[in-house]
N, C-alpha and C. Protein backbone atom coordinates (compact mmCIF):
# COMPACT_ATOMS: atom_id res chain seq x y z
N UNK A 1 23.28 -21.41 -5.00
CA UNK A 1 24.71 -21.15 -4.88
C UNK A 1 24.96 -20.34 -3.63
N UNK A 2 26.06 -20.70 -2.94
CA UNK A 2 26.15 -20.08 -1.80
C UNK A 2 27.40 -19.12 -1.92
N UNK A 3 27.60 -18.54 -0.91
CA UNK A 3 28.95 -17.21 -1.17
C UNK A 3 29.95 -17.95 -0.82
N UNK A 4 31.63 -18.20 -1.22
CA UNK A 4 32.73 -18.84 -0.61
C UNK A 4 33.63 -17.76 -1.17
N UNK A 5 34.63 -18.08 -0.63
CA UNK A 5 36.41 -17.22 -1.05
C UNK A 5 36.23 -16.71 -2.52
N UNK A 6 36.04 -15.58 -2.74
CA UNK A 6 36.63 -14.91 -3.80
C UNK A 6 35.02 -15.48 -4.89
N UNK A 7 34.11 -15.89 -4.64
CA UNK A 7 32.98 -16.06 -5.63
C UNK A 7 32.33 -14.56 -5.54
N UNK A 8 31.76 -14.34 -6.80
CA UNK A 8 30.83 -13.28 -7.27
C UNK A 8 29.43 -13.28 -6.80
N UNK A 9 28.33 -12.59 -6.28
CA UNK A 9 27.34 -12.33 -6.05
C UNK A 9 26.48 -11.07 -6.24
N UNK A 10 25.30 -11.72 -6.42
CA UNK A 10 24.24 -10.12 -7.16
C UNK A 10 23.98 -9.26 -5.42
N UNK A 11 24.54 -8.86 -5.27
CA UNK A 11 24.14 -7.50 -4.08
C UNK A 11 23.67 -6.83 -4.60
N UNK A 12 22.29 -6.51 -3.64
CA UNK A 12 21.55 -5.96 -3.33
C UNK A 12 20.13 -5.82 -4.76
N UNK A 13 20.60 -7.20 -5.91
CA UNK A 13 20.07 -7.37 -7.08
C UNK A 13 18.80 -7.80 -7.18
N UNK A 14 17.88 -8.05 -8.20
CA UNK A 14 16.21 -8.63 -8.14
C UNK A 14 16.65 -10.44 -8.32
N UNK A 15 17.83 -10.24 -8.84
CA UNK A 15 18.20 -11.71 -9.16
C UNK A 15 18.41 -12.37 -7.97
N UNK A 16 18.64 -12.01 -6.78
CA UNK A 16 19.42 -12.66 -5.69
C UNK A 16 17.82 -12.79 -4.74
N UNK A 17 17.97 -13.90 -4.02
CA UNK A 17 16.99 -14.52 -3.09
C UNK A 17 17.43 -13.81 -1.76
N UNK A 18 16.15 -14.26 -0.78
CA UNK A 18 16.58 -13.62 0.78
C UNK A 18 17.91 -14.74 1.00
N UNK A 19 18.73 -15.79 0.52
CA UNK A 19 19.56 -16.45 1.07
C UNK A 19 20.75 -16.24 0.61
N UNK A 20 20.85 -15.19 -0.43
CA UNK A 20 22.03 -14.86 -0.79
C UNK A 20 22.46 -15.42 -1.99
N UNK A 21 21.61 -16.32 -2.46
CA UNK A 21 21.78 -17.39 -3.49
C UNK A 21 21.15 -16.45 -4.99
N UNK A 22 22.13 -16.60 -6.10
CA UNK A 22 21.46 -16.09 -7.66
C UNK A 22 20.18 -16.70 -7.76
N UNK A 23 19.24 -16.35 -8.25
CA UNK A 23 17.83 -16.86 -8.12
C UNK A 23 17.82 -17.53 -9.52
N UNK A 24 18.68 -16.71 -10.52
CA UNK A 24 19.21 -17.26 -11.92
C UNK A 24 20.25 -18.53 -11.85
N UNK A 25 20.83 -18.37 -10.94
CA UNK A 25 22.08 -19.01 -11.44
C UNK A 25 23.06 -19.06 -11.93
N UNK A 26 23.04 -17.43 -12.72
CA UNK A 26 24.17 -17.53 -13.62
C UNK A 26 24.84 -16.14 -13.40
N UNK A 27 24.53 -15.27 -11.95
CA UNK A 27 25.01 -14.15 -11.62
C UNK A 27 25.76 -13.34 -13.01
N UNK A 28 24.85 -13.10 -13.64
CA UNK A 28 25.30 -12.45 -15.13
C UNK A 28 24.08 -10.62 -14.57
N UNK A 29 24.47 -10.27 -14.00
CA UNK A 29 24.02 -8.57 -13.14
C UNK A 29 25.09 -7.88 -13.22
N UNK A 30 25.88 -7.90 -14.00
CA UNK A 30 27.30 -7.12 -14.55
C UNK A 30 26.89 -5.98 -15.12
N UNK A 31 25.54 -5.83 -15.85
CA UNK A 31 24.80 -4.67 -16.74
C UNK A 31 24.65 -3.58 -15.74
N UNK A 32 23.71 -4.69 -14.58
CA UNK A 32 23.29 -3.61 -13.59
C UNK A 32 24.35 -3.10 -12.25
N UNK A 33 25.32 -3.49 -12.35
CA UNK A 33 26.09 -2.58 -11.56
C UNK A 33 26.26 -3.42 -10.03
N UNK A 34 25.43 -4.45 -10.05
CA UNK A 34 24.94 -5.03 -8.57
C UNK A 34 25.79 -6.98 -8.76
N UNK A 35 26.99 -6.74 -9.31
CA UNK A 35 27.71 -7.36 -9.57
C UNK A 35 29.26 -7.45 -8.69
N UNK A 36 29.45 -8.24 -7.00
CA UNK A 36 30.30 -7.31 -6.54
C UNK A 36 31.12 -8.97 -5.83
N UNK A 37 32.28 -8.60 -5.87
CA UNK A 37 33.01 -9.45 -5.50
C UNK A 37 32.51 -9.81 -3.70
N UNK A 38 32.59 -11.21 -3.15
CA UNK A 38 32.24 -11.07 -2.01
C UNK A 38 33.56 -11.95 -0.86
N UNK A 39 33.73 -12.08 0.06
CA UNK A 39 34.00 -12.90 1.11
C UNK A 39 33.39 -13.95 1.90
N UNK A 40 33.94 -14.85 2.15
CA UNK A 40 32.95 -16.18 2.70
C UNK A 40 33.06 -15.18 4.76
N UNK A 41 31.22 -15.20 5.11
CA UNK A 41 31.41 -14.65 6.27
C UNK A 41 31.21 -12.97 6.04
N UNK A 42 31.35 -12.68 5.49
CA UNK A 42 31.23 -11.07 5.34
C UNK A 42 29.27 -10.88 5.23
N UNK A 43 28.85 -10.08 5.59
CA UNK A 43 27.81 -9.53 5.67
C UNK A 43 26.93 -8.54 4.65
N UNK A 44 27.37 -8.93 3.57
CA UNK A 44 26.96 -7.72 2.42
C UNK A 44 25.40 -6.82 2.69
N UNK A 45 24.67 -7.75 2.62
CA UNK A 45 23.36 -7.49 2.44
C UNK A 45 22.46 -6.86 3.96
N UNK A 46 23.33 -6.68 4.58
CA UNK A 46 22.78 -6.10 5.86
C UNK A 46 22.22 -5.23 6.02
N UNK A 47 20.92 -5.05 6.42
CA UNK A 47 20.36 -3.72 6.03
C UNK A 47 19.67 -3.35 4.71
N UNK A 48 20.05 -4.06 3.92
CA UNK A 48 19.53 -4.06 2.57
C UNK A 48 18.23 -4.23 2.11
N UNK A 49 17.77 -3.91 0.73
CA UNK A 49 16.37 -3.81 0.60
C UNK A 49 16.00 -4.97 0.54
N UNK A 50 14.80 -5.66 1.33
CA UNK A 50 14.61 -6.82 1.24
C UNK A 50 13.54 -7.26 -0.29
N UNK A 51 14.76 -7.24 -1.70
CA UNK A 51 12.85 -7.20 -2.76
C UNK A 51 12.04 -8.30 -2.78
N UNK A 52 11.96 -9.29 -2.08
CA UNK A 52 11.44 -10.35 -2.31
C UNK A 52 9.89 -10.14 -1.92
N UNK A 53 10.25 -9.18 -0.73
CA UNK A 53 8.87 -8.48 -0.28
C UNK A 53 7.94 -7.19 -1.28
N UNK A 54 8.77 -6.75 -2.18
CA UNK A 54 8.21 -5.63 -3.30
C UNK A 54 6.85 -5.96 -3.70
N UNK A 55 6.19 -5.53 -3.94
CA UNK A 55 5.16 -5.14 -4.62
C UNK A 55 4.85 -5.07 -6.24
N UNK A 56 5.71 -6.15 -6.50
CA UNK A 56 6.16 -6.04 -7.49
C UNK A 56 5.04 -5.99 -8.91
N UNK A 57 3.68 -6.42 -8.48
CA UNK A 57 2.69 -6.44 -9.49
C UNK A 57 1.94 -4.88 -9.22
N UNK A 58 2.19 -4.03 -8.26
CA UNK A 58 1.82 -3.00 -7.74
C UNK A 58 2.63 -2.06 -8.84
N UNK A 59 4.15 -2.38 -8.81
CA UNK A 59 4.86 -1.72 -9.68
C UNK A 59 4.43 -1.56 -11.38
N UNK A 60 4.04 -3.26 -11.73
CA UNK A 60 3.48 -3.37 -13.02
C UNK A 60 2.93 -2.52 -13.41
N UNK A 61 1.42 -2.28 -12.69
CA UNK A 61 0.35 -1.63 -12.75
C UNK A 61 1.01 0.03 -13.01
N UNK A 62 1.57 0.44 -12.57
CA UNK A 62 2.01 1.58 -12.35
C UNK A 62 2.91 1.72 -13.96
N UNK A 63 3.65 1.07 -13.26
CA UNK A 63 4.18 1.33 -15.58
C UNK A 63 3.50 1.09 -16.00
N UNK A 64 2.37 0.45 -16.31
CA UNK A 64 1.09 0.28 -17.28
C UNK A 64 0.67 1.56 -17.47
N UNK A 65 0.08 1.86 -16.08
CA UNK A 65 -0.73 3.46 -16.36
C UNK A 65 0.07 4.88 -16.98
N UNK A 66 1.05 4.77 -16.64
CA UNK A 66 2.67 5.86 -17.35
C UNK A 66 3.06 5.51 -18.52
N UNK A 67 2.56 4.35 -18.85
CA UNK A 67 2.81 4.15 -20.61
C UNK A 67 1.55 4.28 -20.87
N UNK A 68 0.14 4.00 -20.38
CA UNK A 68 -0.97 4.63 -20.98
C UNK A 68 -1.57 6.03 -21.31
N UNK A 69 -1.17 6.80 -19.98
CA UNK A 69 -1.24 8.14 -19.66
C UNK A 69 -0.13 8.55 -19.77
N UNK A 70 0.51 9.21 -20.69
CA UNK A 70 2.36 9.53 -20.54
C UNK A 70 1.81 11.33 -19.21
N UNK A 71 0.56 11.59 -19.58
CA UNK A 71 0.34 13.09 -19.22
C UNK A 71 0.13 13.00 -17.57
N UNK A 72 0.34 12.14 -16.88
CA UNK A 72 -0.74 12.07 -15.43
C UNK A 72 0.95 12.28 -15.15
N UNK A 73 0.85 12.79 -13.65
CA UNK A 73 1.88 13.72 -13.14
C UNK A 73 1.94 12.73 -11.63
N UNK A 74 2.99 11.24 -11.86
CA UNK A 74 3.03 10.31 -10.46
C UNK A 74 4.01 11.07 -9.89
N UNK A 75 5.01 12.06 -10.14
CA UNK A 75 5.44 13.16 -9.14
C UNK A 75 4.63 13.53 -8.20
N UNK A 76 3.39 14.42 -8.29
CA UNK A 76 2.65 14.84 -7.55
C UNK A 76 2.20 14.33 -6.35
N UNK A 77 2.11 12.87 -6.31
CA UNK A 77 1.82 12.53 -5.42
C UNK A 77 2.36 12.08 -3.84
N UNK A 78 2.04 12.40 -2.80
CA UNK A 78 2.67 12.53 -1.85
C UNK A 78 3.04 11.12 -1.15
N UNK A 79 3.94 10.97 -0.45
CA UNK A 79 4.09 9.58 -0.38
C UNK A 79 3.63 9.24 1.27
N UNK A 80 3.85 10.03 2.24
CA UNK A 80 3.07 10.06 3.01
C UNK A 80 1.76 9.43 3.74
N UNK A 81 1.01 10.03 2.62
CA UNK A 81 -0.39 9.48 2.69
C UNK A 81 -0.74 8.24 2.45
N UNK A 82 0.25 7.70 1.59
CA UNK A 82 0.29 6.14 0.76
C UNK A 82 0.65 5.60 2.02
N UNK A 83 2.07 5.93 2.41
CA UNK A 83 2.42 5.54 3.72
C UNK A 83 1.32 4.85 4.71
N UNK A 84 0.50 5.72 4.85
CA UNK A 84 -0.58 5.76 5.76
C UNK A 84 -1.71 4.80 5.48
N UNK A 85 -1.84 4.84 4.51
CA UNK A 85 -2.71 3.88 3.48
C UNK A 85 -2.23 2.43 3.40
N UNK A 86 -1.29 2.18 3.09
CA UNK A 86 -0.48 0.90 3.73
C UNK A 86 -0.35 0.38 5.03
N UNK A 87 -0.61 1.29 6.05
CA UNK A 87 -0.33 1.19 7.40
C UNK A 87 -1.72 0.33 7.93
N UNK A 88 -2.72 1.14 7.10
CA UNK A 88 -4.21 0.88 7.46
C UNK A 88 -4.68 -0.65 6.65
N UNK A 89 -4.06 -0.60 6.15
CA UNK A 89 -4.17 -1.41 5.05
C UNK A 89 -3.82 -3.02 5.71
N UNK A 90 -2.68 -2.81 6.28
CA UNK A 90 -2.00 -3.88 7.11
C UNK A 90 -2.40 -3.99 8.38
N UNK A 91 -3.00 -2.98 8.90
CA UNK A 91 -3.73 -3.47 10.06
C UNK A 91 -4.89 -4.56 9.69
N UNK A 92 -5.65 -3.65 8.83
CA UNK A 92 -6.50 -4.90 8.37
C UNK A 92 -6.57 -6.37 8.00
N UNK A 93 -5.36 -6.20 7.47
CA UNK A 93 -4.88 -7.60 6.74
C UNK A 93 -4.40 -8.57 7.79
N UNK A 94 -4.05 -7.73 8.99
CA UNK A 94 -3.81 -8.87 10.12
C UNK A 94 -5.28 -9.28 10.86
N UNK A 95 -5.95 -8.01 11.18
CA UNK A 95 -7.26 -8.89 11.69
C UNK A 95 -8.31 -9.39 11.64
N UNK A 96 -8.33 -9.01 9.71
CA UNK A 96 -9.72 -9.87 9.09
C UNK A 96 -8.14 -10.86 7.93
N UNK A 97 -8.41 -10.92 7.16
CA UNK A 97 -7.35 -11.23 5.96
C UNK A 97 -6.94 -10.13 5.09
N UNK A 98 -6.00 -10.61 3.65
CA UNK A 98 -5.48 -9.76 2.76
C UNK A 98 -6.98 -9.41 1.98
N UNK A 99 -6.68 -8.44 1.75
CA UNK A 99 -7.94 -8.21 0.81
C UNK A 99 -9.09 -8.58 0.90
N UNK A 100 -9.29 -8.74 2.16
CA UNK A 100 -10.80 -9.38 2.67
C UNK A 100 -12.04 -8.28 2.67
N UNK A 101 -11.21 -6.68 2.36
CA UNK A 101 -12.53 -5.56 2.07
C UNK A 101 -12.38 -5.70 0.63
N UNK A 102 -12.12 -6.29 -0.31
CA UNK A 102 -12.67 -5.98 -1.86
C UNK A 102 -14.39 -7.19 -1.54
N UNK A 103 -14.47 -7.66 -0.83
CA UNK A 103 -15.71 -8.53 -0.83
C UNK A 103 -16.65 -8.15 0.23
N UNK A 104 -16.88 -6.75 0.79
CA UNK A 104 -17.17 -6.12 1.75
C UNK A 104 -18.59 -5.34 0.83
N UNK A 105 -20.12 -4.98 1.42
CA UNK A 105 -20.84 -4.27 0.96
C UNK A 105 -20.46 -2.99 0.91
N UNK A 106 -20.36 -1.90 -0.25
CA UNK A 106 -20.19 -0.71 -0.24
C UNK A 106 -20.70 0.32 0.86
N UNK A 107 -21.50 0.00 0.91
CA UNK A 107 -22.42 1.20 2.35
C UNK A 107 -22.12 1.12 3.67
N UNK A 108 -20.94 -0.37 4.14
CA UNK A 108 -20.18 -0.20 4.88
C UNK A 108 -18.66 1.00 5.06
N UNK A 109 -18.52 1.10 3.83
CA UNK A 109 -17.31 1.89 3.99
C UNK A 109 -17.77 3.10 4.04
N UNK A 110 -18.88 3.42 3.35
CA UNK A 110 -19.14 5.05 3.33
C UNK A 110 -19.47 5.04 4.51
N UNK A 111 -20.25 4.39 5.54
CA UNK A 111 -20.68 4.38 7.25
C UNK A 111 -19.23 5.00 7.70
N UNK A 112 -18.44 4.09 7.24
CA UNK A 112 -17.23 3.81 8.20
C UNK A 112 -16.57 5.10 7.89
N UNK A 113 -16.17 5.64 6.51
CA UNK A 113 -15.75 7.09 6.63
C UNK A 113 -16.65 8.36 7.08
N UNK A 114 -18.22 7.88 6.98
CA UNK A 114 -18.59 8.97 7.84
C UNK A 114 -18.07 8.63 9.17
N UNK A 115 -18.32 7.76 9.90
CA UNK A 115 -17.95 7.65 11.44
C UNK A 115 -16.45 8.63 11.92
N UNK A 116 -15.69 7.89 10.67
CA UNK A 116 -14.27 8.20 11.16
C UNK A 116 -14.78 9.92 11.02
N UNK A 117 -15.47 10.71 10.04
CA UNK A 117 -15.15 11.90 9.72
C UNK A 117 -15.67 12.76 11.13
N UNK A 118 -16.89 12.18 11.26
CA UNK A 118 -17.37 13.21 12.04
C UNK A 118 -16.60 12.60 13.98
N UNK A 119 -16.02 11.33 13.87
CA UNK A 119 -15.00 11.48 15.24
C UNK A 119 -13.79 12.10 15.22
N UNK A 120 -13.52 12.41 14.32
CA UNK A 120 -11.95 13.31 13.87
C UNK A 120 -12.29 14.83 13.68
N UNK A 121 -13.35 15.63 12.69
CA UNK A 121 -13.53 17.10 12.85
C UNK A 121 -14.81 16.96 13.73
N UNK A 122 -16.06 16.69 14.55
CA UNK A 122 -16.09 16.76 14.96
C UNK A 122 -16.50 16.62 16.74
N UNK A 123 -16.08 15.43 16.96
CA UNK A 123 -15.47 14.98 18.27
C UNK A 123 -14.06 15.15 18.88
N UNK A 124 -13.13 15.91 17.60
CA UNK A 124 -11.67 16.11 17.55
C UNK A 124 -11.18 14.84 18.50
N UNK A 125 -10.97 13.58 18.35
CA UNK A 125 -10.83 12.70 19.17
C UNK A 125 -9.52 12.26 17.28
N UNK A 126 -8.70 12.03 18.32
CA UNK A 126 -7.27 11.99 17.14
C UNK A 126 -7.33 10.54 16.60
N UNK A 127 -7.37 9.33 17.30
CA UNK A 127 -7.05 7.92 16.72
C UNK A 127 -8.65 7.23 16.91
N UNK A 128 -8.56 6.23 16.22
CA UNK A 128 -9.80 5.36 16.40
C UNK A 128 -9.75 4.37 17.69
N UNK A 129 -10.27 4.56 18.51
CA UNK A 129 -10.13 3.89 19.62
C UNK A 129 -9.88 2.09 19.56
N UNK A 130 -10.25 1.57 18.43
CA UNK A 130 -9.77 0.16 18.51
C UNK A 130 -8.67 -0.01 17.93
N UNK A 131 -8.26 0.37 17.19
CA UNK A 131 -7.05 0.47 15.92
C UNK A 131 -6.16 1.38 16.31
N UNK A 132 -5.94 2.39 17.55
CA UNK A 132 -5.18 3.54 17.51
C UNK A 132 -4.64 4.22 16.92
N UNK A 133 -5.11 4.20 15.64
CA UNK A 133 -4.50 4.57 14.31
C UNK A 133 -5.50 5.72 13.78
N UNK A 134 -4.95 7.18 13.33
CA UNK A 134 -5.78 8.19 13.37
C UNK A 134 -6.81 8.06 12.50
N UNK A 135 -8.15 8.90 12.37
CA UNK A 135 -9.37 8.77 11.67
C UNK A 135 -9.08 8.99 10.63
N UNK A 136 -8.07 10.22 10.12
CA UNK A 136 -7.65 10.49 8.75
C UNK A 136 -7.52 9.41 8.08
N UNK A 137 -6.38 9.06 8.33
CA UNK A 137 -6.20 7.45 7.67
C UNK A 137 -7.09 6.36 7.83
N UNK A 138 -7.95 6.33 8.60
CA UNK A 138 -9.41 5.41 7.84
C UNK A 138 -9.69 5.95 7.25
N UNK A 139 -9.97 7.23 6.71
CA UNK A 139 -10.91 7.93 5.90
C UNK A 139 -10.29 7.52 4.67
N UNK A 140 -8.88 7.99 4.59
CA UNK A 140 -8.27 7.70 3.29
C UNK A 140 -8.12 5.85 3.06
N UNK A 141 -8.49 5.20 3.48
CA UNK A 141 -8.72 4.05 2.83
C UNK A 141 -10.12 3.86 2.73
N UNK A 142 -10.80 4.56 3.53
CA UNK A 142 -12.39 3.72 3.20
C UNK A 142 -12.78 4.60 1.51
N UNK A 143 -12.28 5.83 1.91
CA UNK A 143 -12.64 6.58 0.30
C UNK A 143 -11.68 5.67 -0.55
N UNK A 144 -10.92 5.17 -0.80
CA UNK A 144 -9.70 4.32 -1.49
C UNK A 144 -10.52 3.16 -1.75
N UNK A 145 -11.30 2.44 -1.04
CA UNK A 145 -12.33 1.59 -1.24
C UNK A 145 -13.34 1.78 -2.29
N UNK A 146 -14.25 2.95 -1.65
CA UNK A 146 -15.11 2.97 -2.38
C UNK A 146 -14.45 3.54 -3.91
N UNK A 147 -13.52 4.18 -4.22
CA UNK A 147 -13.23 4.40 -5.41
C UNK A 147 -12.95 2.95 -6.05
N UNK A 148 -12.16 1.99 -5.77
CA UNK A 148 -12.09 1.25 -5.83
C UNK A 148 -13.44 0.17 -6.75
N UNK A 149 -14.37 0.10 -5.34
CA UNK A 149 -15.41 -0.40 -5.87
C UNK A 149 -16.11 -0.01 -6.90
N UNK A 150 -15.90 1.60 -7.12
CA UNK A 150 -17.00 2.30 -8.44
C UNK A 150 -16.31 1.90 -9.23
N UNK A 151 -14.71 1.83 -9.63
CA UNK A 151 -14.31 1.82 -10.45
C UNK A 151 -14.34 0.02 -11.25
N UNK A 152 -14.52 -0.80 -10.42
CA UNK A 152 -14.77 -2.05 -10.81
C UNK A 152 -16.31 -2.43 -11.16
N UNK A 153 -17.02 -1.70 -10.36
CA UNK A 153 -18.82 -1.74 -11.45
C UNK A 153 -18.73 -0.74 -12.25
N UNK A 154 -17.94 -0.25 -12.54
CA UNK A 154 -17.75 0.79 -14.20
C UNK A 154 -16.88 -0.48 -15.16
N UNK A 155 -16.25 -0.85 -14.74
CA UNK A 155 -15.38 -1.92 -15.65
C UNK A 155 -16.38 -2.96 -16.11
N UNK A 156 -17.63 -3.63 -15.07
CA UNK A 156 -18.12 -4.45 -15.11
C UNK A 156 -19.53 -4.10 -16.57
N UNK A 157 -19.82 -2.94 -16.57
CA UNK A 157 -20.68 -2.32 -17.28
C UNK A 157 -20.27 -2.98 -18.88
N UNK A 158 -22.01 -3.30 -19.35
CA UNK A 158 -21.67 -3.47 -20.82
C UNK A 158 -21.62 -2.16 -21.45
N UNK A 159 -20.38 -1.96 -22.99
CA UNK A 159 -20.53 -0.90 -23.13
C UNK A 159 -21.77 -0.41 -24.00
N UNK A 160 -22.24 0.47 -24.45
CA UNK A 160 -23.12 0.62 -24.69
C UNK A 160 -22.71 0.70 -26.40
N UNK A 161 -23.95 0.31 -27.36
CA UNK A 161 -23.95 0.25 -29.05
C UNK A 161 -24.67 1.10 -29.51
């Protein structure tokens, strides 16, 4: 469905596609507030969050663990660093593939965060010279890795009788 004179559309909604179109069909987002009269030609969505790009199984996971753990404190955590972690994350993903380090030998990453550690405290040399992207933030993904990896040969473990 496209926008014309005086038709209804989900702005800025999970229901609505990057084309502006109800992804439902039946622009029934009246609950959520993201229910807004539009103009044929008008620009609503400009600037707007693009969710098609969300993370949206990232999110899952995350209410999973907050309904498992009601006690773990996802306040605490800084967003920053995630920031950064994503940044590194996407470098990668452009010049090997997505997720092409979950199939990587472990003793590579611990190399790779020693390298980064001891060129960052001490060579004090700020970015990684191929990646220009600071050592900190390799560090915090290669440790993000290897947690990663322990935590999937702990899953893999029979439990014990």
């Amino acid at each position: 469905m496209g926008e014309s004179e005086g038709e209804k559309s989900c702005i800025g909604c999970v229901f609505r596609d990057v084309n502006s179109d109800c992804v439902n069909g039946t622009f029934d987002c009246e609950d959520h507030d993201h229910y807004t009269p539009t103009n044929k030609g008008r620009k609503f969505d400009k600037g707007k969050t693009q969710w098609h790009k969300a993370p949206w199984d990232l999110f899952e996971k995350i209410v999973e663990s907050v309904m498992k753990h009601p006690d773990y404190r996802w306040d605490l955590i800084p967003f920053e660093p995630l920031e950064n972690l994503v940044e590194i994350l996407t470098y990668g993903a452009k010049k090997y593939e997505a997720n092409n380090w979950q199939g990587v030998e472990p003793l590579r990453y611990f190399d790779a965060l020693i390298r980064h550690l001891i060129e960052d405290f001490i060579r004090n040399e700020d970015n990684d010279q191929e990646s220009k992207k600071g050592h900190a933030k390799h560090m915090h993904c290669n440790a993000m890795f290897l947690d990663w990896i322990k935590t999937q040969m702990e899953k893999e473990k029979c439990p014990k009788e």
